[in-house]
C-alpha atoms as a PDB file:
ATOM      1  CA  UNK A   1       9.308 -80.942  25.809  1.00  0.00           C
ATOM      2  CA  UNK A   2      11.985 -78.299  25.868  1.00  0.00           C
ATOM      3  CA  UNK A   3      10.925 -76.870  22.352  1.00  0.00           C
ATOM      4  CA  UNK A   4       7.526 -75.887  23.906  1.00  0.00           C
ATOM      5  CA  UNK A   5       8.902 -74.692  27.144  1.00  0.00           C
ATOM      6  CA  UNK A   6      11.775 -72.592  25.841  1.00  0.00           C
ATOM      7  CA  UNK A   7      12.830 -70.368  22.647  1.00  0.00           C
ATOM      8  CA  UNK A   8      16.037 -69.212  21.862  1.00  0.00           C
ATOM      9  CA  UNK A   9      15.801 -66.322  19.370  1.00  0.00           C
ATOM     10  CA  UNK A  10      19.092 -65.817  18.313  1.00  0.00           C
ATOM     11  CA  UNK A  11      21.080 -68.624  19.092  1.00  0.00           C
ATOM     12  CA  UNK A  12      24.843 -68.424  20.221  1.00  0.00           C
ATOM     13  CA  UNK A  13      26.893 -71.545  20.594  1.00  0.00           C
ATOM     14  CA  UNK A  14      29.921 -69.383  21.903  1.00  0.00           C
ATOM     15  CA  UNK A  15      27.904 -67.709  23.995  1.00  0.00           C
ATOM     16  CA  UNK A  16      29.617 -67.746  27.800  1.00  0.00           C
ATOM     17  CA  UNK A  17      26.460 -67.830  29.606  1.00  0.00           C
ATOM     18  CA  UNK A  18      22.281 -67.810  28.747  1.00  0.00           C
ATOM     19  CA  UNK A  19      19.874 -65.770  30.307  1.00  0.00           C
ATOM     20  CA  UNK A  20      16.789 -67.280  31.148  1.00  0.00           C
ATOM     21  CA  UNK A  21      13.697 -64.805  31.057  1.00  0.00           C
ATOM     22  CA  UNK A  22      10.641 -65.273  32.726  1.00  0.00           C
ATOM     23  CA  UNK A  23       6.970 -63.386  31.595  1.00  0.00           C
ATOM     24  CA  UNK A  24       4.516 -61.517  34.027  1.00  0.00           C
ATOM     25  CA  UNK A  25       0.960 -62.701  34.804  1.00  0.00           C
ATOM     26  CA  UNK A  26      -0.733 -62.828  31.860  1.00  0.00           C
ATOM     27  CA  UNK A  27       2.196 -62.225  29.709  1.00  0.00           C
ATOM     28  CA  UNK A  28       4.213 -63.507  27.085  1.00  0.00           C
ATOM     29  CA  UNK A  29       7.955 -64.161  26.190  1.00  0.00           C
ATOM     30  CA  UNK A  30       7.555 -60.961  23.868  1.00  0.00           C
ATOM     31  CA  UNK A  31       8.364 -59.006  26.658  1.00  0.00           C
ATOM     32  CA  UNK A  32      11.896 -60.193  26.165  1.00  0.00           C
ATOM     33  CA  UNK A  33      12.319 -60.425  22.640  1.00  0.00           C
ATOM     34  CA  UNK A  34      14.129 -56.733  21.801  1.00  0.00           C
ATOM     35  CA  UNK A  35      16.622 -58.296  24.225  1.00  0.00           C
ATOM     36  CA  UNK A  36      17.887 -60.386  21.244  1.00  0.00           C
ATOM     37  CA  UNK A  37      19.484 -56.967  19.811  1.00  0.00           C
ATOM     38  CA  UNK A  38      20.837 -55.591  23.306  1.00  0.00           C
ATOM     39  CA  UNK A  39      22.755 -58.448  24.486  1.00  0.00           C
ATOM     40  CA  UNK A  40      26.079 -59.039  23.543  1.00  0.00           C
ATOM     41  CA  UNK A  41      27.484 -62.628  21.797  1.00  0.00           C
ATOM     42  CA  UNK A  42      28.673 -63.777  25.093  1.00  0.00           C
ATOM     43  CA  UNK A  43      24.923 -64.011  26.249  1.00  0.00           C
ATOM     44  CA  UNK A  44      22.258 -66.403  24.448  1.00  0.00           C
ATOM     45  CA  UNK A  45      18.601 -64.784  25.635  1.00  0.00           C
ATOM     46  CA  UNK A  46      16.378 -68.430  26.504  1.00  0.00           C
ATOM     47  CA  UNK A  47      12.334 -67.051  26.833  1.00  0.00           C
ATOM     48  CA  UNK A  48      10.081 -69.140  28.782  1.00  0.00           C
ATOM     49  CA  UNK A  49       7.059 -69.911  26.959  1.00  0.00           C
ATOM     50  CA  UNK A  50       4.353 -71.093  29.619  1.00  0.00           C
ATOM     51  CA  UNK A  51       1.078 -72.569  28.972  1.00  0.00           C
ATOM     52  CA  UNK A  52      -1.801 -70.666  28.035  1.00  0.00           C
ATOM     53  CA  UNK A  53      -0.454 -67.632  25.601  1.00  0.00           C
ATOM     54  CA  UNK A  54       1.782 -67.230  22.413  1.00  0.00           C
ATOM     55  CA  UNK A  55       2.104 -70.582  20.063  1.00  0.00           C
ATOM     56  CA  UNK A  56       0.564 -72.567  24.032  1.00  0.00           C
ATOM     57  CA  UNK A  57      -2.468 -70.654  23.872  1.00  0.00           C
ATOM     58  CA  UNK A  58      -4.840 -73.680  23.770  1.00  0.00           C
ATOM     59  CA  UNK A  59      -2.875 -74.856  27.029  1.00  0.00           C
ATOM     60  CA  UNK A  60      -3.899 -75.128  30.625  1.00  0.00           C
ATOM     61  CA  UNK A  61      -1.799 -73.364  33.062  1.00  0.00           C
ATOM     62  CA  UNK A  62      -0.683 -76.325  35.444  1.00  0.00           C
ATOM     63  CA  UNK A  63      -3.294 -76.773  38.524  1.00  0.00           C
ATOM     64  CA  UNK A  64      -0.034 -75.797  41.468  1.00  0.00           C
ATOM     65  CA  UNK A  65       3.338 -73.878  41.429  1.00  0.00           C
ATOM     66  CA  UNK A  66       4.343 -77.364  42.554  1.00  0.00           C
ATOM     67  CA  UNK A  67       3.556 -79.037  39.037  1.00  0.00           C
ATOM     68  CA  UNK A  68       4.474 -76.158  36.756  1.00  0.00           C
ATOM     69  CA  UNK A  69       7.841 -76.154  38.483  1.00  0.00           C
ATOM     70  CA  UNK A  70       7.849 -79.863  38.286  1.00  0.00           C
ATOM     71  CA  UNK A  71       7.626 -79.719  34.218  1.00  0.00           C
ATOM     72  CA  UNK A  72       9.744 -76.336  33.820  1.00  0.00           C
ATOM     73  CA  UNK A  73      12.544 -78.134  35.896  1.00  0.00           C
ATOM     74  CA  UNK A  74      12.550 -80.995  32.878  1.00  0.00           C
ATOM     75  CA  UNK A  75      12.543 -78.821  30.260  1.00  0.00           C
ATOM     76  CA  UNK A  76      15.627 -77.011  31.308  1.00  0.00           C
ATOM     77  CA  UNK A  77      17.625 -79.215  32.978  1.00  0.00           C
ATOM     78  CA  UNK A  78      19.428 -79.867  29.294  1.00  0.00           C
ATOM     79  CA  UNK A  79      20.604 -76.377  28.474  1.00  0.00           C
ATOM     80  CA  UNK A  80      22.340 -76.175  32.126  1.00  0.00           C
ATOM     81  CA  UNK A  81      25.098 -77.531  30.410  1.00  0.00           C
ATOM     82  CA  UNK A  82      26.613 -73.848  30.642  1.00  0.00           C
ATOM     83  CA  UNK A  83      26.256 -71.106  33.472  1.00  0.00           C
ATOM     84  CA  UNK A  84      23.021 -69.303  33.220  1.00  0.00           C
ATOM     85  CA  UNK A  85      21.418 -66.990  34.817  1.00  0.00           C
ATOM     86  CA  UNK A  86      17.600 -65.892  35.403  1.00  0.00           C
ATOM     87  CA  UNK A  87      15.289 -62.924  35.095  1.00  0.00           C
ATOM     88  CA  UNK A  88      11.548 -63.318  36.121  1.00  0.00           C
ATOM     89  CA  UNK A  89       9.328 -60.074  35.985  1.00  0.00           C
ATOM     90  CA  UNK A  90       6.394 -59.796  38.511  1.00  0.00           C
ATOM     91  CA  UNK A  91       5.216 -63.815  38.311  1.00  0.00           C
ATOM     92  CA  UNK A  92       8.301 -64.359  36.709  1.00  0.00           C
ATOM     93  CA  UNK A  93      10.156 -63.550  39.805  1.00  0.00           C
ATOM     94  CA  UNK A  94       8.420 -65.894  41.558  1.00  0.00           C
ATOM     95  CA  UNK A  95       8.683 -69.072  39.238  1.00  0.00           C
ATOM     96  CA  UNK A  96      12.266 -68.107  38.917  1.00  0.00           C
ATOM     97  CA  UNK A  97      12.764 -68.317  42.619  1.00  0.00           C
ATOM     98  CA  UNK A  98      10.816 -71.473  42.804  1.00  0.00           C
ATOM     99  CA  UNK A  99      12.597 -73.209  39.888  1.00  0.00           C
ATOM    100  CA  UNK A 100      16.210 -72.674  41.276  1.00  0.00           C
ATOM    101  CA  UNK A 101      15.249 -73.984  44.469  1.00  0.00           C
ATOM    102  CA  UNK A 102      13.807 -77.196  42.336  1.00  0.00           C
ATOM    103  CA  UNK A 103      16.900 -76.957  41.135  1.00  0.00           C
ATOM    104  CA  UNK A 104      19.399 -76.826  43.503  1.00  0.00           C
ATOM    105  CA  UNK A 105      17.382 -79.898  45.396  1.00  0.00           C
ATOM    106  CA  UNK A 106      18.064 -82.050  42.706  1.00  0.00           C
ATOM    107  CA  UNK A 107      21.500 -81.227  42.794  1.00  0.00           C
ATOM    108  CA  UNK A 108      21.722 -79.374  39.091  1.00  0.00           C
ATOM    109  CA  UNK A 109      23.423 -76.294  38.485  1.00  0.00           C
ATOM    110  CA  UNK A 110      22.817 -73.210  40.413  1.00  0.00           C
ATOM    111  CA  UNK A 111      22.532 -69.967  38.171  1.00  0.00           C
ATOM    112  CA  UNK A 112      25.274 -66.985  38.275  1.00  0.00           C
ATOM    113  CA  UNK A 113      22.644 -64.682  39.011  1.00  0.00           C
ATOM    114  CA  UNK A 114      18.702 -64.399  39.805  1.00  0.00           C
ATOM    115  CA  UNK A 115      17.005 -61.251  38.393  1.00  0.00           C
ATOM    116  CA  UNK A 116      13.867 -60.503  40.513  1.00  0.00           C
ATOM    117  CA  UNK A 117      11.475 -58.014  38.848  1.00  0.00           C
ATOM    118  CA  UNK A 118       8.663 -55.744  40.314  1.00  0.00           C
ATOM    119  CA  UNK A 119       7.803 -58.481  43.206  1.00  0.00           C
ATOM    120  CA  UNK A 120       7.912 -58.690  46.534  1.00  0.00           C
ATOM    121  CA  UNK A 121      10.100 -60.821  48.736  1.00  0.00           C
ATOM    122  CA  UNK A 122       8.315 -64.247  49.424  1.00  0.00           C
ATOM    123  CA  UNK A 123       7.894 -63.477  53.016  1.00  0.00           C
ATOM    124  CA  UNK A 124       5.654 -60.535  51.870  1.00  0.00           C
ATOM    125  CA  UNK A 125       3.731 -62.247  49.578  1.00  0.00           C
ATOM    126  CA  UNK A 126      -0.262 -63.332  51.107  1.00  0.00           C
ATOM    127  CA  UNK A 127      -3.029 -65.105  49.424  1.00  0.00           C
ATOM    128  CA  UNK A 128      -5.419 -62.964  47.401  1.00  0.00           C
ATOM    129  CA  UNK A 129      -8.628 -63.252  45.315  1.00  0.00           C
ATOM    130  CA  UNK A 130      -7.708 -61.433  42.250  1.00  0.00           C
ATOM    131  CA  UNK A 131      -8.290 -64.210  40.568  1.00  0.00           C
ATOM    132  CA  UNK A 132     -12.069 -64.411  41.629  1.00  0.00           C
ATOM    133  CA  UNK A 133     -12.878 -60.850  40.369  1.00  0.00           C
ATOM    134  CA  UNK A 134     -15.459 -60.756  37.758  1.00  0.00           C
ATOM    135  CA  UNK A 135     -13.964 -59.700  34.327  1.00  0.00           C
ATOM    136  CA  UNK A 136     -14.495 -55.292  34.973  1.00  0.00           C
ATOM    137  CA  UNK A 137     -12.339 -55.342  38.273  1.00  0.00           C
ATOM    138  CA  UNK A 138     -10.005 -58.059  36.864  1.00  0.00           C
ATOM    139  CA  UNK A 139      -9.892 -55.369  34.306  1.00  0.00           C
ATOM    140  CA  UNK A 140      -9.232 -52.541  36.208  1.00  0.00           C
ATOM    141  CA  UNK A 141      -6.570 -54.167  37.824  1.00  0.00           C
ATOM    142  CA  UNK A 142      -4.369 -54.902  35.145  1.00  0.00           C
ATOM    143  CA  UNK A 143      -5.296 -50.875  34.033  1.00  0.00           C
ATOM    144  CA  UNK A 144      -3.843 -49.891  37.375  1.00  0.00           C
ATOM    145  CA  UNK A 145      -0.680 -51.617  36.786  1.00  0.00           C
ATOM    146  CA  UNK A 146       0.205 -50.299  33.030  1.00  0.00           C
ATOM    147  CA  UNK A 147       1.729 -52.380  30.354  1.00  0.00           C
ATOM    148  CA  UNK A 148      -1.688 -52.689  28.659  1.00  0.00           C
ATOM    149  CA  UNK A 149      -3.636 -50.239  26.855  1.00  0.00           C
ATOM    150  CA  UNK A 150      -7.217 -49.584  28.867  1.00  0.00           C
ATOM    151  CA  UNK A 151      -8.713 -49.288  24.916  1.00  0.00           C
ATOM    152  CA  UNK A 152      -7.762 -52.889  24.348  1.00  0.00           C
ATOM    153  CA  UNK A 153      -9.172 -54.419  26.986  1.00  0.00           C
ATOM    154  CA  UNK A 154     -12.903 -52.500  26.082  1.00  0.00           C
ATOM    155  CA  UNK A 155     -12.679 -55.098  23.085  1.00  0.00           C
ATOM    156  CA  UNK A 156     -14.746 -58.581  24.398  1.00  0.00           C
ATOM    157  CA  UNK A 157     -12.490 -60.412  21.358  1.00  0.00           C
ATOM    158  CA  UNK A 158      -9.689 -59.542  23.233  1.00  0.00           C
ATOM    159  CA  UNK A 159     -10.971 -59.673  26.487  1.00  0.00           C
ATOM    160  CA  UNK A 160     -12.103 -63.225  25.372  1.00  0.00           C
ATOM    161  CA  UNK A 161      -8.240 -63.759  24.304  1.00  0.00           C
ATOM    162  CA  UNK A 162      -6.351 -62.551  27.205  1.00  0.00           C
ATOM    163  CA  UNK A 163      -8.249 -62.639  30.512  1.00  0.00           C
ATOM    164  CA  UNK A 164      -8.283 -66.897  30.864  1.00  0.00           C
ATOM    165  CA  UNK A 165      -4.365 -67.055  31.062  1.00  0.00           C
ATOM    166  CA  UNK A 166      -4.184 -63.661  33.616  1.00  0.00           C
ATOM    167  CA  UNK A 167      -7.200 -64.806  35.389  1.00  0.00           C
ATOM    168  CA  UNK A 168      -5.206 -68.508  35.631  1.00  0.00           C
ATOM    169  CA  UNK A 169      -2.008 -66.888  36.247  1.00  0.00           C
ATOM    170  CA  UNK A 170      -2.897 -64.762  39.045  1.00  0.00           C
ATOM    171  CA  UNK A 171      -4.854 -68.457  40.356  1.00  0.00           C
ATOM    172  CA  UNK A 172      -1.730 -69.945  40.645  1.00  0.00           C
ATOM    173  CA  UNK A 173       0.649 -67.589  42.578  1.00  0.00           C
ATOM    174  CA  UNK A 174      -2.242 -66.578  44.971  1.00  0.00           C
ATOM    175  CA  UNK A 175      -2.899 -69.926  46.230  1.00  0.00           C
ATOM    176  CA  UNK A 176       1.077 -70.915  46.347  1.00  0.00           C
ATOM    177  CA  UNK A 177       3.477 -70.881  49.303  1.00  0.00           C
ATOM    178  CA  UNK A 178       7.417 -70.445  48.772  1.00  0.00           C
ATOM    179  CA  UNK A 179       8.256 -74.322  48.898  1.00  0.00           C
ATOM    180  CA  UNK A 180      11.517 -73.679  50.834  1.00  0.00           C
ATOM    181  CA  UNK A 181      13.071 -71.329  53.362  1.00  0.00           C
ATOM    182  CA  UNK A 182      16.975 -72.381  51.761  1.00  0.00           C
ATOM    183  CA  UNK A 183      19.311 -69.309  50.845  1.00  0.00           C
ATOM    184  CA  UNK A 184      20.376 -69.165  47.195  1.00  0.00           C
ATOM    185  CA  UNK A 185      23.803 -69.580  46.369  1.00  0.00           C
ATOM    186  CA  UNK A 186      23.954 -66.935  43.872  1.00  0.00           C
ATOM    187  CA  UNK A 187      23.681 -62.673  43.941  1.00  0.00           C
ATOM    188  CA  UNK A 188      20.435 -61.102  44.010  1.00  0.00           C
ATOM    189  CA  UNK A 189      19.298 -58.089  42.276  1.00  0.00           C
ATOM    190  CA  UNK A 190      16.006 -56.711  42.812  1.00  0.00           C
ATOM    191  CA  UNK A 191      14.834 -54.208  40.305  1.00  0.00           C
ATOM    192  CA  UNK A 192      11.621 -52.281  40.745  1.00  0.00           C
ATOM    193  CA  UNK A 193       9.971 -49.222  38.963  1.00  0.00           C
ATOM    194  CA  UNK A 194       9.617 -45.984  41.326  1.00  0.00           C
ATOM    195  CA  UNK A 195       5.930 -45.379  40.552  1.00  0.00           C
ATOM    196  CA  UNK A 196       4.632 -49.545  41.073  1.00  0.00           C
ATOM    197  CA  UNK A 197       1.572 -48.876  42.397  1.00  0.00           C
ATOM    198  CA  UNK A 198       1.638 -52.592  43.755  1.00  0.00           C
ATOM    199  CA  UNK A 199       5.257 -52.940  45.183  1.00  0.00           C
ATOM    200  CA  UNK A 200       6.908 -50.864  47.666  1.00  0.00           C
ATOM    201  CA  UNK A 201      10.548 -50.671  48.303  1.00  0.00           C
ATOM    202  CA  UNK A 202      10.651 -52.468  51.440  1.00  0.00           C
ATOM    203  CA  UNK A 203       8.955 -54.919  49.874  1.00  0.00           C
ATOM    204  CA  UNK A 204      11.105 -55.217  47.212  1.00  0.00           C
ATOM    205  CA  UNK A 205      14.410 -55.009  49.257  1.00  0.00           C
ATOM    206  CA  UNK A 206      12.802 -58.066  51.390  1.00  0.00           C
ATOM    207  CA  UNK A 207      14.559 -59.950  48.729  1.00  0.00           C
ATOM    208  CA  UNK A 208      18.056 -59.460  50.493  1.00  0.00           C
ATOM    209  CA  UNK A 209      16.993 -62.326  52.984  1.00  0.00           C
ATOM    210  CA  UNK A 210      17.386 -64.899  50.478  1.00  0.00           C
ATOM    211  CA  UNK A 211      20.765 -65.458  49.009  1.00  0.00           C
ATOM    212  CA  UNK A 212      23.758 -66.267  50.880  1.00  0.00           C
ATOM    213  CA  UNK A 213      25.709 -64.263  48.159  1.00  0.00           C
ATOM    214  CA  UNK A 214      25.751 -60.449  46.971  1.00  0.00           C
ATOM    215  CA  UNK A 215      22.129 -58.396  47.044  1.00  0.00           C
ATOM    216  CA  UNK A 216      21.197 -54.905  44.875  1.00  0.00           C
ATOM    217  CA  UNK A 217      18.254 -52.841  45.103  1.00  0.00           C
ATOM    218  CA  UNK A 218      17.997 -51.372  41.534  1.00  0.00           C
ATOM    219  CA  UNK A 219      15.438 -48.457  41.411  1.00  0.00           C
ATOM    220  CA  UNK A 220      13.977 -47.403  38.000  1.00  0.00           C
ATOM    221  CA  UNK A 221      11.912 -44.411  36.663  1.00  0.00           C
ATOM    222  CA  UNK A 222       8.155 -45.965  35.711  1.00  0.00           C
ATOM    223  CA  UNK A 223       6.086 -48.339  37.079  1.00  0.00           C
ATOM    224  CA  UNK A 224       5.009 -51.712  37.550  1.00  0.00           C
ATOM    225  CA  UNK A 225       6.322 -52.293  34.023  1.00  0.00           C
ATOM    226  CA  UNK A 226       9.229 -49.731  33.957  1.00  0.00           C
ATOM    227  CA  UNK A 227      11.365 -51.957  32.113  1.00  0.00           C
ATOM    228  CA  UNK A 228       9.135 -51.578  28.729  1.00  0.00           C
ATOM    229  CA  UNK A 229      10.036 -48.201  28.896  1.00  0.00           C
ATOM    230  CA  UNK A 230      13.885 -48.488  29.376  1.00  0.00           C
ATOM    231  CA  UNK A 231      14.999 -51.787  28.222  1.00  0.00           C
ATOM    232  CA  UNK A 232      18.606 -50.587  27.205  1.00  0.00           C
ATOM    233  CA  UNK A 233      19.065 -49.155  31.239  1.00  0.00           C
ATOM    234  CA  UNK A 234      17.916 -52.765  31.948  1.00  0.00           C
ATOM    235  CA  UNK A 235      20.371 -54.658  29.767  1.00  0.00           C
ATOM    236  CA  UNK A 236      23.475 -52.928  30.612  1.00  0.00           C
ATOM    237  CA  UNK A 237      22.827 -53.320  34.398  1.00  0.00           C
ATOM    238  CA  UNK A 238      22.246 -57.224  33.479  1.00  0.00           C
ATOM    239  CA  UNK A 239      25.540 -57.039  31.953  1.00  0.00           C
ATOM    240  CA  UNK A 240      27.100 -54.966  34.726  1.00  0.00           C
ATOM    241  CA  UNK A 241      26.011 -57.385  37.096  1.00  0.00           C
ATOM    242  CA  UNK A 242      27.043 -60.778  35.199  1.00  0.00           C
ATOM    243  CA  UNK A 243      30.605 -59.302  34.775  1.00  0.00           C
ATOM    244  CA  UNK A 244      30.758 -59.012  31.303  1.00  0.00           C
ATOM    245  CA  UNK A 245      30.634 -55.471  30.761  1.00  0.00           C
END
């Protein structure tokens, strides 16, 4: 299950610690993958591959945050064997969240840090029916947040290709409730692009009510996907914050 789940690029068996990465609605661990060069040999870069893009494209998104957590949880318990830590962008923060609280109830290892991307805090987060628009606004949505170029979504073949796993994506975390109110026992740092046009900093900063450890509010030039357009700033403040700089 875990070769499905999870890809490790450029493996590292000396590596001190492995950083977990977690895509976006709709997205895909390629997001991650120029990581691979930044990252130093004491970090091994693990991508979460989830159903319904990339080599899983003929896969169903699980039908409840409940169940994909369920099957993510078993697929990583076995490379807990060292500390990790975990960056989720936009969805990805929220899965992230959701799968160390699994976790941590099943008494497994909690990670050295949790990286929470362009989201707001769960107690922010409401139900929403973006996932019901018809495919123009659905469209215009993802347009409004940047990441994806407006002339490739004008194709149908591609709107045919991408549009079931956003539309499915979106599905899931709209209809999902944060399954605990328990405090992480690890740092927090909440990065967020100045211009999101989705996410304000309040919202973002929310995220301080979760851990019982350190919090950071890390502001970045861009927007909603500000981290395609600095990826080295991003990195090094990864680094920074998992001590090994």
């Amino acid at each position: 299950m875990s070769e499905a789940w999870l890809q490790i690029p450029n493996p590292k068996p000396n590596a001190v610690i492995r950083l977990m990465c977690l895509p976006h609605a709709g997205g895909s661990a390629a997001l991650y993958r120029p990581w691979a060069k930044l990252l130093p040999d004491s970090v091994e870069l693990v991508l979460v591959c989830l159903p319904g893009r990339g080599h899983r494209y003929n896969e169903t998104m699980p039908a409840d945050m409940q169940t994909l957590i369920s099957l993510l949880s078993r697929a990583v318990t076995p490379i807990l064997d060292r500390p990790w830590a975990v960056f989720g962008h936009s969805m990805g923060a929220t899965v992230a969240h959701e799968l160390i609280l699994s976790l941590h109830r099943e008494s497994l290892r909690d990670p050295e840090h949790l990286f929470v991307s362009a989201r707001k805090a769960p107690q922010f987060q409401k139900s929403g029916n973006i996932h019901k628009l018809d495919d123009e606004s659905l469209c215009q949505r993802i347009t409004q947040l940047g990441g994806t170029a407006p002339e490739l979504l004008e194709m149908p073949e591609l709107r045919a290709l991408f549009l079931p796993a956003i539309r499915e994506d979106y599905r899931l975390i709209e209809t999902s409730k944060v399954s605990s109110d328990q405090l992480l026992n690890c740092p927090i740092t909440a990065m967020v692009g100045r211009d999101d046009p989705v996410l304000s900093i309040n919202d973002a900063r929310g995220w301080q009510q979760w851990t019982n450890c350190q919090f950071q509010l890390k502001e970045y030039a861009g927007n909603h996907f500000y981290l395609s357009d600095c990826p080295d700033s991003v990195v090094r403040h990864i680094i920074h914050k998992l001590n090994l700089s």
